[in-house]
Protein backbone atom coordinates (compact mmCIF):
# COMPACT_ATOMS: atom_id res chain seq x y z
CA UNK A 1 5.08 13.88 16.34
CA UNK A 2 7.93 15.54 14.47
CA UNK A 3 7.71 18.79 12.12
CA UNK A 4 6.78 16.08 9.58
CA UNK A 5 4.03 14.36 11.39
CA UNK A 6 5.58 11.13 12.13
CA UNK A 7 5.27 9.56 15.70
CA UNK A 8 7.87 6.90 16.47
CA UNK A 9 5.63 4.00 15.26
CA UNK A 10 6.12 5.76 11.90
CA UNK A 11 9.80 5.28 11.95
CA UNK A 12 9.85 1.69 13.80
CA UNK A 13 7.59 0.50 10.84
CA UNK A 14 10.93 1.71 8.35
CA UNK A 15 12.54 -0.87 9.32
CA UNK A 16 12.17 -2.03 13.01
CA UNK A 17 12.57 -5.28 14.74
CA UNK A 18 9.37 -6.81 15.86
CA UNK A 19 10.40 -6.30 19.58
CA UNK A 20 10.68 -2.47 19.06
CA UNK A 21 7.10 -2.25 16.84
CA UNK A 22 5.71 -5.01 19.92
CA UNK A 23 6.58 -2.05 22.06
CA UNK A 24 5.29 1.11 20.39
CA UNK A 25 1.74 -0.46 19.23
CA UNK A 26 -0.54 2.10 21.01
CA UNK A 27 -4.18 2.01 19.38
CA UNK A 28 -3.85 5.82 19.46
CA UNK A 29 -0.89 6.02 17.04
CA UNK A 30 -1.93 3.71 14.63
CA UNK A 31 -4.10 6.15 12.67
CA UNK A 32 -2.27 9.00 12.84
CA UNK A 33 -1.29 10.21 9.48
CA UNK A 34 1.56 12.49 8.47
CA UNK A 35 2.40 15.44 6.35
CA UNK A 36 1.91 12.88 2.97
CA UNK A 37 -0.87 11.17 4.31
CA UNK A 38 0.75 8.18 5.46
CA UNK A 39 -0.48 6.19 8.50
CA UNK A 40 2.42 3.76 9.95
CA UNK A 41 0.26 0.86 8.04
CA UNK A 42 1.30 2.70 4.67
CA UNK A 43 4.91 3.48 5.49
CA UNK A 44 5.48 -0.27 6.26
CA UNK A 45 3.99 -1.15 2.95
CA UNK A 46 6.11 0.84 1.67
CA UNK A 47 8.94 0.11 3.20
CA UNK A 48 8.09 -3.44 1.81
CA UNK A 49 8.18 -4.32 5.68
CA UNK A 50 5.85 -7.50 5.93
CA UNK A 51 6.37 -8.10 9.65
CA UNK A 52 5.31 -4.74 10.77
CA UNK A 53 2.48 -4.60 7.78
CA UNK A 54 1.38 -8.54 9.60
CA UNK A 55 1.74 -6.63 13.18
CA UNK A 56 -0.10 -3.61 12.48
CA UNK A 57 -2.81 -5.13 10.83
CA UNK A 58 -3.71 -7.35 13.62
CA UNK A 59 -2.84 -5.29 16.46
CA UNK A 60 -3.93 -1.38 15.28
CA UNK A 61 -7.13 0.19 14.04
CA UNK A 62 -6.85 1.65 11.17
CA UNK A 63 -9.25 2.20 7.78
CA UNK A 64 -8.56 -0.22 5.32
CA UNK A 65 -9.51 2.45 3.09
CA UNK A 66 -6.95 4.70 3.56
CA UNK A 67 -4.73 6.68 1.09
CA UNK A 68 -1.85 8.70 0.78
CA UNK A 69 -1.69 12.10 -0.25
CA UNK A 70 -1.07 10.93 -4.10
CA UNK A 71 -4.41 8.93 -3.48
CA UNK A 72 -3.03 5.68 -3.28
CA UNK A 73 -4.80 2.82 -1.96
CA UNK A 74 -2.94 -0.23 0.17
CA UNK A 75 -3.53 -2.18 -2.79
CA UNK A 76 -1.12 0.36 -4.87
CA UNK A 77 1.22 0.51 -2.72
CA UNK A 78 1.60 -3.26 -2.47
CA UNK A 79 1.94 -3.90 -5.88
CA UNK A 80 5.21 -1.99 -5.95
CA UNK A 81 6.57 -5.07 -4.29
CA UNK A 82 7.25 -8.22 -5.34
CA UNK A 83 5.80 -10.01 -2.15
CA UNK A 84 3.43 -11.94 -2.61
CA UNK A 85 2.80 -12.60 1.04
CA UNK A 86 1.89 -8.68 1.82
CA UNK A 87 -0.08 -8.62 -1.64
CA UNK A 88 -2.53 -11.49 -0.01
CA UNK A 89 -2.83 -9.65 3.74
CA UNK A 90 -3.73 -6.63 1.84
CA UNK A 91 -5.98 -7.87 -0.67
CA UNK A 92 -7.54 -9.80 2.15
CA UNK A 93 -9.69 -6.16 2.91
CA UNK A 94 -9.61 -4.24 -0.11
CA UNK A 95 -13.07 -4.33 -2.13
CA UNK A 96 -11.83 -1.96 -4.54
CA UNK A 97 -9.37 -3.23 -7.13
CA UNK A 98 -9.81 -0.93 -9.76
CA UNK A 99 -9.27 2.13 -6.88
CA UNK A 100 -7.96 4.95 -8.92
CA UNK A 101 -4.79 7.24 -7.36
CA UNK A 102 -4.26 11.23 -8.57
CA UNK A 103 -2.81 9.84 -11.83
CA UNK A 104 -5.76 7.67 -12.69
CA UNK A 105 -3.89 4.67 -12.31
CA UNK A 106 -5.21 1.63 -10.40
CA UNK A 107 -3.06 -1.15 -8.77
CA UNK A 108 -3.26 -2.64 -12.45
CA UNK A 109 -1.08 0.09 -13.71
CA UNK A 110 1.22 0.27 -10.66
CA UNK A 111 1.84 -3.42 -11.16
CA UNK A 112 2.78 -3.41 -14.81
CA UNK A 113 4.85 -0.62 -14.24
CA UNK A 114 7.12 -2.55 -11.84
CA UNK A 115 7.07 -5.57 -14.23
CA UNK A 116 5.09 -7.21 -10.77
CA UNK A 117 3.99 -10.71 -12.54
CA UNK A 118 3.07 -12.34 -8.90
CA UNK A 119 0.56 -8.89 -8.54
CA UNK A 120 -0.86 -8.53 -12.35
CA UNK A 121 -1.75 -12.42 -11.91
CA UNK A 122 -3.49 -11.64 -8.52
CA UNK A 123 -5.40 -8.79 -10.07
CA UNK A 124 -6.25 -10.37 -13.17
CA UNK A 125 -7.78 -12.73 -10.63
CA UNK A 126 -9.62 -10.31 -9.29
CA UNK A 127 -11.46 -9.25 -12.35
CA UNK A 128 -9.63 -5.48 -12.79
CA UNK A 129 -10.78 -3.60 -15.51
CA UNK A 130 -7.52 -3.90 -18.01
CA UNK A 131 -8.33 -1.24 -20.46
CA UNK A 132 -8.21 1.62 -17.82
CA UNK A 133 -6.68 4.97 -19.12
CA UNK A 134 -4.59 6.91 -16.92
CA UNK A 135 -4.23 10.54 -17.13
CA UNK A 136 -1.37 9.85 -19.97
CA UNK A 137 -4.19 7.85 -22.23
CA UNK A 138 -2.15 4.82 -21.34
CA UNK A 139 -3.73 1.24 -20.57
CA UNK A 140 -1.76 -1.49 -18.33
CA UNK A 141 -0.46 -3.12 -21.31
CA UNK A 142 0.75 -0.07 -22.88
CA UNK A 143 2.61 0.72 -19.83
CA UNK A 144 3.95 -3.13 -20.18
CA UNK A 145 5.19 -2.72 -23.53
CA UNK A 146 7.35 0.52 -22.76
């Protein structure tokens, strides 16, 4: 791990070839979090990295429950994206689609935020609660509007 917490699976999940990730998928790293809470599951999602996110979640353990230091949930940080393929892996585990991060916000939010169509539809799906305040008193479609 580096002064940051990261272990090399951390980095290969940036951006990585599948060959390189093949080779660094140890059960042992795969939970590991870092200095802002992020396993290598997280920074791939991130990273918007659907390969690694599609390798990882077959191949590591990890809590599907996880969050990052700001108390996002996979589901948040997938709705950042417009990929609809890494929204369905993800939602395939989460329960909780009305999860709440430090702000208050829940994927709903994150997704209207990004103007993420593909995600509010999923979500809306999902029967999310669409008069949720975050901390700023603001619902989804108030964020929408702005």
């Amino acid at each position: 791990q580096d002064k940051e917490g990261k272990t090399p699976l951390h980095y290969a999940c940036m951006n990585a070839s599948p060959c390189i990730l093949h080779k660094l998928l140890d059960k042992t790293q795969g939970s590991i979090k870092d200095v802002y809470g992020d396993i290598p599951l997280t920074i791939a999602i991130k990273y918007n990295n659907e390969r690694a996110v599609d390798m990882l979640w077959h191949s590591v353990h990890f809590d599907a429950s996880t969050r990052d230091n700001q108390h996002n949930t996979l589901i948040h940080m997938a709705c950042r994206h417009e990929n609809m393929s890494l929204l369905k892996i993800i939602s395939s585990r989460t329960t909780d689609f009305n999860a709440r991060n430090m702000y208050d916000e829940t994927p709903l939010h994150i997704a209207c935020s990004v103007n993420n169509l593909a995600a509010i539809k999923m979500l809306k799906e999902n029967y999310v609660d669409r008069n949720a305040l975050d901390v700023r008193g603001q619902t989804p479609l108030v964020i929408t509007a702005s």
